[in-house]
C-alpha atoms as a PDB file:
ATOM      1  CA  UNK A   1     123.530 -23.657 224.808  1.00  0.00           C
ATOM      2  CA  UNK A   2     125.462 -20.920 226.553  1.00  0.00           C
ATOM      3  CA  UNK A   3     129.038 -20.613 225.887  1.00  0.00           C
ATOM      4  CA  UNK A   4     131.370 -19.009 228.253  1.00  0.00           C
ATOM      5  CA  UNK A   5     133.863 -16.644 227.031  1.00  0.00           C
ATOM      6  CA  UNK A   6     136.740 -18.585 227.474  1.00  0.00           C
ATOM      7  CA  UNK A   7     135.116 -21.625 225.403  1.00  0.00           C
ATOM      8  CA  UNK A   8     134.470 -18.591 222.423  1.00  0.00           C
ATOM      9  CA  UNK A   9     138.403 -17.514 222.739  1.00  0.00           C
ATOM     10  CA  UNK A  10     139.397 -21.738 222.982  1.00  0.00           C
ATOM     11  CA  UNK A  11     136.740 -21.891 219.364  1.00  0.00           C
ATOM     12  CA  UNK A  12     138.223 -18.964 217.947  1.00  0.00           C
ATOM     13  CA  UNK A  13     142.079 -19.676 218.255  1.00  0.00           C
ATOM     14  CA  UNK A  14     140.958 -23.335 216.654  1.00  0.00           C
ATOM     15  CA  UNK A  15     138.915 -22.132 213.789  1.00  0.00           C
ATOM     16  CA  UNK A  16     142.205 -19.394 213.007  1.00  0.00           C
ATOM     17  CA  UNK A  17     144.233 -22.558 213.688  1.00  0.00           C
ATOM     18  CA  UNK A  18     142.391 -24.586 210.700  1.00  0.00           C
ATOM     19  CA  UNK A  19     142.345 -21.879 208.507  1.00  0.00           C
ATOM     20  CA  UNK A  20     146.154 -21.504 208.887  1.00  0.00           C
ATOM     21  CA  UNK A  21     146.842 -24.886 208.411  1.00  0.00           C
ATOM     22  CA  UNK A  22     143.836 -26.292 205.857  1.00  0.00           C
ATOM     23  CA  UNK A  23     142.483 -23.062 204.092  1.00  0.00           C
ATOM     24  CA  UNK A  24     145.238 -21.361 202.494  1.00  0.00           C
ATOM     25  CA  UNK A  25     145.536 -24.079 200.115  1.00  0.00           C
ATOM     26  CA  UNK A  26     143.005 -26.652 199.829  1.00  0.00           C
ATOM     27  CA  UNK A  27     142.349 -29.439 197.261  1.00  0.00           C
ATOM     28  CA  UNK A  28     139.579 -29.604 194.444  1.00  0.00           C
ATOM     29  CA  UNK A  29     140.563 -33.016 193.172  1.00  0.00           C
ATOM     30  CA  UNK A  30     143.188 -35.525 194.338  1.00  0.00           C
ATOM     31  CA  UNK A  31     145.971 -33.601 192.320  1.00  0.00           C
ATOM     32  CA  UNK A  32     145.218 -30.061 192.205  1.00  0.00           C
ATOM     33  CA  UNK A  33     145.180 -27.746 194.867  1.00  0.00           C
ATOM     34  CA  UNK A  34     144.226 -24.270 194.488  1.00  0.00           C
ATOM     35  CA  UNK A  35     144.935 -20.878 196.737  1.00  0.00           C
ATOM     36  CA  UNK A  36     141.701 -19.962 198.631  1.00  0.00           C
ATOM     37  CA  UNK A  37     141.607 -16.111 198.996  1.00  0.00           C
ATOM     38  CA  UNK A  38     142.138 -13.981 202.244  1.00  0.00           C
ATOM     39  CA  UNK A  39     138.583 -12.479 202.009  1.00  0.00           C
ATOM     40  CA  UNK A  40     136.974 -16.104 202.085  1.00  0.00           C
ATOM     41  CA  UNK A  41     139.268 -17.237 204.423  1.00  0.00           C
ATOM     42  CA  UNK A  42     138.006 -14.216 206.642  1.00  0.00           C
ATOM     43  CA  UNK A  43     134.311 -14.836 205.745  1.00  0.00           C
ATOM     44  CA  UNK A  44     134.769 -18.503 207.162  1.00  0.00           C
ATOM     45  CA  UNK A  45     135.920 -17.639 210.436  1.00  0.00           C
ATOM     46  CA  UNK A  46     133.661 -15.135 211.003  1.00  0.00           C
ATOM     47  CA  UNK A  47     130.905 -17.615 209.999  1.00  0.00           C
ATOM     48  CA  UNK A  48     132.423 -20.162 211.933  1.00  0.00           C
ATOM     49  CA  UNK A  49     132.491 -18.183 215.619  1.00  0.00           C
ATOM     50  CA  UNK A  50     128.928 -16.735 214.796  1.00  0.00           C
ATOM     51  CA  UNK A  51     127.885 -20.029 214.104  1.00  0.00           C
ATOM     52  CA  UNK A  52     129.754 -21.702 216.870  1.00  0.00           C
ATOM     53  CA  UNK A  53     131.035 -24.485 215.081  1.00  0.00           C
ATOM     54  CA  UNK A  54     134.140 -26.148 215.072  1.00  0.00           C
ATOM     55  CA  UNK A  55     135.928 -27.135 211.977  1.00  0.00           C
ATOM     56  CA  UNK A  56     138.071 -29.612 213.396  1.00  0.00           C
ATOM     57  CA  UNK A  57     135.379 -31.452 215.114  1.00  0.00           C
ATOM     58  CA  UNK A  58     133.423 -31.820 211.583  1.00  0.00           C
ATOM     59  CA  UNK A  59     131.018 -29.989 212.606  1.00  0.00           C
ATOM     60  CA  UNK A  60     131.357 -27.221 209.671  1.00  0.00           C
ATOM     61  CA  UNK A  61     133.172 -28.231 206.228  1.00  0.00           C
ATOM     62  CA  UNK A  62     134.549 -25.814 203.711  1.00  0.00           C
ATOM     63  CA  UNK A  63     133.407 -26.418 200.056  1.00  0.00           C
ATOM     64  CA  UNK A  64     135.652 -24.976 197.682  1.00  0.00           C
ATOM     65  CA  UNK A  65     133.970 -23.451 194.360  1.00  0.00           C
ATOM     66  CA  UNK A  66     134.975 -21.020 191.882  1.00  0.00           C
ATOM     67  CA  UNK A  67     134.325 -17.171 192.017  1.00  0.00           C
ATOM     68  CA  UNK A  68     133.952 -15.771 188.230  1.00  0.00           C
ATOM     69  CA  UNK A  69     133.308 -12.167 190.002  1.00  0.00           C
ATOM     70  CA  UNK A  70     136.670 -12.378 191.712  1.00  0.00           C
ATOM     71  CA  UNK A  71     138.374 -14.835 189.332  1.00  0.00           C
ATOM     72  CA  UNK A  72     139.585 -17.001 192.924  1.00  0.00           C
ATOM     73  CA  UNK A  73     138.516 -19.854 194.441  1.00  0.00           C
ATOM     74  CA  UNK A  74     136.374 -19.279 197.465  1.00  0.00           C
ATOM     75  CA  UNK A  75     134.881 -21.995 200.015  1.00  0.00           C
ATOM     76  CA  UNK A  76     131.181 -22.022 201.274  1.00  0.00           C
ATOM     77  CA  UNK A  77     130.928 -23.262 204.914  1.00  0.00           C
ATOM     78  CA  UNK A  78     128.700 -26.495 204.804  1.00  0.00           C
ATOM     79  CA  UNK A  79     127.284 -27.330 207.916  1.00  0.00           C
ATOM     80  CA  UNK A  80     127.617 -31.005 209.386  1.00  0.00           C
ATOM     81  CA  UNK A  81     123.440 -32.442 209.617  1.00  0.00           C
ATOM     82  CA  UNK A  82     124.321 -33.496 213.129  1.00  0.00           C
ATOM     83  CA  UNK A  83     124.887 -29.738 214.218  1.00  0.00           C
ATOM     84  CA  UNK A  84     121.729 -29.474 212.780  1.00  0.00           C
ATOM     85  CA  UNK A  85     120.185 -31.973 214.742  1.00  0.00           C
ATOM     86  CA  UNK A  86     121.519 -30.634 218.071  1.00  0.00           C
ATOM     87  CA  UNK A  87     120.401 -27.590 217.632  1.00  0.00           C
ATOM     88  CA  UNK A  88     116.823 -28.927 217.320  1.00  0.00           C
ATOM     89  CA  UNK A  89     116.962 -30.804 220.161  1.00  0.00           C
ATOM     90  CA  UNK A  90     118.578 -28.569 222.614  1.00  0.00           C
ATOM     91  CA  UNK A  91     115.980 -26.090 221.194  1.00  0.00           C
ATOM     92  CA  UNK A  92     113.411 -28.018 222.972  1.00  0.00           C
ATOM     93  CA  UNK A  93     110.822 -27.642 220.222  1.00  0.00           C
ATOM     94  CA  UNK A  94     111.651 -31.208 219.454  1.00  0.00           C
END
């Protein structure tokens, strides 16, 4: 699937739209929410445009987890099975 480059700028003023707005902060457990850092805030956006997924349409989640190396919490992008699942069948190997 080709994307133009005005659907990549619409993606990529989203995904740094969600990451203002839900990644700063995010929640580990219905009363605790913890500071996500800059650098994994940066990593999910870029994996996010390379990816071409759009956070606010579930097709990517972000999994919070703790970093012992950098003594932060991180999040791991977690891609939706659906995405998946289009992929394969606009692949055509399907």
């Amino acid at each position: 699937m080709k994307m133009t480059e005005q659907t990549i700028a619409i993606l990529d003023s989203r995904v740094r739209d969600f990451i203002k707005e839900k990644l700063v902060t995010i929640s580990i457990s219905k009363d605790k929410q913890v500071k996500v850092s800059p650098k994994s805030q940066e990593k999910f956006y870029r994996f996010c445009i390379q990816k071409r997924v759009n956070p606010y349409r579930g097709e990517v989640y972000a999994m919070p987890f703790w970093n012992n190396d950098t003594k932060n919490y991180d999040v791991m992008p977690v891609i939706d099975y659906k995405v998946y699942m289009k992929w394969a069948n606009t692949s055509g190997k399907m």
